[in-house]
Protein backbone atom coordinates (compact mmCIF):
# COMPACT_ATOMS: atom_id res chain seq x y z
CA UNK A 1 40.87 5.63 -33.24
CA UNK A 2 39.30 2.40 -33.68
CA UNK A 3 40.75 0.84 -31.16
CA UNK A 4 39.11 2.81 -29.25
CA UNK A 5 35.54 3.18 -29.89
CA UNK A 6 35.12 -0.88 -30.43
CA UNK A 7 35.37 -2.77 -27.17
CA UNK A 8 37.11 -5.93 -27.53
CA UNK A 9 38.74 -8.36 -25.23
CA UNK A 10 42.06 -6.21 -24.97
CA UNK A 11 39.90 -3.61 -23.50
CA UNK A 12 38.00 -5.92 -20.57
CA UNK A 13 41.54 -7.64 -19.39
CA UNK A 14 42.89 -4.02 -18.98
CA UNK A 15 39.95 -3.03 -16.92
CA UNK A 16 40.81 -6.57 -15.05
CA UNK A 17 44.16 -6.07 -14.88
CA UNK A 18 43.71 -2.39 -13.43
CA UNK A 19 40.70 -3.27 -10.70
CA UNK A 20 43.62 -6.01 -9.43
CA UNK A 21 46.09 -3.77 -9.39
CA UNK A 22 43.96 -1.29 -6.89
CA UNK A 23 42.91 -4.27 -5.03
CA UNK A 24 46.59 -5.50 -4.45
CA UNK A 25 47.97 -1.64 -3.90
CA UNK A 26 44.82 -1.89 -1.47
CA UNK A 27 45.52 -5.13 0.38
CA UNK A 28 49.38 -4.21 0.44
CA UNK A 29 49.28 -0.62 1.89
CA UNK A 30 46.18 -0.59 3.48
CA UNK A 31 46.33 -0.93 7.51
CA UNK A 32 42.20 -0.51 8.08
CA UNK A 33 41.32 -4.22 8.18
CA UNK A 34 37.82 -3.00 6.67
CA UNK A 35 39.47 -1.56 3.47
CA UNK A 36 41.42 -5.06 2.93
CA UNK A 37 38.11 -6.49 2.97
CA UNK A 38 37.14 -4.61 0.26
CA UNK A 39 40.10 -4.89 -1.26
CA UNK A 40 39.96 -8.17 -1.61
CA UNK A 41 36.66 -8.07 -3.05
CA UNK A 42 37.80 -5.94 -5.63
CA UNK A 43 40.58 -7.98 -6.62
CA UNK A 44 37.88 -11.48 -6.38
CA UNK A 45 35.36 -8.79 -8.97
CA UNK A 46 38.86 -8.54 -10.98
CA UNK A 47 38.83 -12.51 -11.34
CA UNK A 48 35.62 -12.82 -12.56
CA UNK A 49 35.73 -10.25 -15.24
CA UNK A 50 38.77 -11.91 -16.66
CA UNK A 51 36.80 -15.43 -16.35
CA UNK A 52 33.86 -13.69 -18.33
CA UNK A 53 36.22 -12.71 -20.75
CA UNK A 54 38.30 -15.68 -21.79
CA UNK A 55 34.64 -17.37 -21.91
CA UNK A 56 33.25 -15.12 -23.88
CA UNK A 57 36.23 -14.74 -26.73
CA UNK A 58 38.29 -17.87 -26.05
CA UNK A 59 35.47 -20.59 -25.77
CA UNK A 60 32.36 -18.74 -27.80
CA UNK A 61 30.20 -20.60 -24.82
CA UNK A 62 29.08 -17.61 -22.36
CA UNK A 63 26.74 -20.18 -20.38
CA UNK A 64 30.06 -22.02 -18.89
CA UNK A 65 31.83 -18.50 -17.68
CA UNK A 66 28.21 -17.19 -16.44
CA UNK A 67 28.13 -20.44 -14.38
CA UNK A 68 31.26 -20.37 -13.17
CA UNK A 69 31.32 -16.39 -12.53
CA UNK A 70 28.12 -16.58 -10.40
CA UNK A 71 29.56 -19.70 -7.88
CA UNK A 72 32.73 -17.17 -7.37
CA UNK A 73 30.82 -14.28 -7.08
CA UNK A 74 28.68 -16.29 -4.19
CA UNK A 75 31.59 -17.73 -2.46
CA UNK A 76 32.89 -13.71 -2.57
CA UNK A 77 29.91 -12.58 -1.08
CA UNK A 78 30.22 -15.40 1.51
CA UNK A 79 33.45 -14.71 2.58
CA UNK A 80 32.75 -10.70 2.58
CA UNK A 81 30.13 -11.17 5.24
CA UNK A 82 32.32 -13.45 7.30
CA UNK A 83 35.23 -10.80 7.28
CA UNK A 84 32.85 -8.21 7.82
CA UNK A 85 31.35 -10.16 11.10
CA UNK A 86 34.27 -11.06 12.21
CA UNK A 87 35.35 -7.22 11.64
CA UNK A 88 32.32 -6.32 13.90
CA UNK A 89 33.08 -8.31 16.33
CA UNK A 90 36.81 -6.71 16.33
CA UNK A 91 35.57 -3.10 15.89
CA UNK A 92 33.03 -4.19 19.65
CA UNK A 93 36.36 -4.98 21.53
CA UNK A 94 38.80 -2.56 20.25
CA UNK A 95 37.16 0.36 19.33
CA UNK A 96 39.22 0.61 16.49
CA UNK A 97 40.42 -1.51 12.91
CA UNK A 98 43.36 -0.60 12.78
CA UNK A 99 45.88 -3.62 12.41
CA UNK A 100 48.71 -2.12 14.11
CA UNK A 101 46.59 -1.06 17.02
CA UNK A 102 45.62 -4.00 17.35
CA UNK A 103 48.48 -6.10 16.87
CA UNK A 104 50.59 -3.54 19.65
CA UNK A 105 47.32 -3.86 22.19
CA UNK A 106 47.79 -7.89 21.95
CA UNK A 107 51.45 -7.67 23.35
């Protein structure tokens, strides 16, 4: 019962290990371009919790894994409004974002 009630590092790489699991299950089964997106967001949100975490237990210095959390988190947030321009632009053409649509329209 312990175990339970006091959060430890165990308990943050589950949560990481479970938010990259739905991102991959996501990415893999997924045909709506929009939900990879997101999917790969979650999996990149996945990343940084597990960075926080080894920084926080492993090295006792929560400054370096803050630092490092917030340039992936920008370059995430980058990249998500690339894919989701570039998914705009898609979605103006087609009509649609759906990846086999697509892919059978091109040939």
């Amino acid at each position: 019962m312990d175990v339970i009630f006091n959060i430890g590092m165990l308990h943050y790489l589950v949560l990481s290990l479970l938010l990259f699991m739905t991102g991959l299950l996501g990415v893999l089964i997924s045909r709506n371009m929009l939900r990879t997106v997101m999917s790969v967001f979650l999996m990149t949100i996945s990343v940084v919790i597990n960075f926080l975490t080894f920084g926080c237990y492993c090295d006792r210095s929560l400054e370096n894994a803050n630092t490092m959390c917030v340039f992936i988190l920008i370059i995430a947030v980058v990249q998500a409004i690339i894919a989701l321009v570039i998914l705009y632009k898609i979605y103006r053409a087609n009509e649609y974002l759906d990846a086999e649509k697509i892919k059978d329209k091109e040939n």
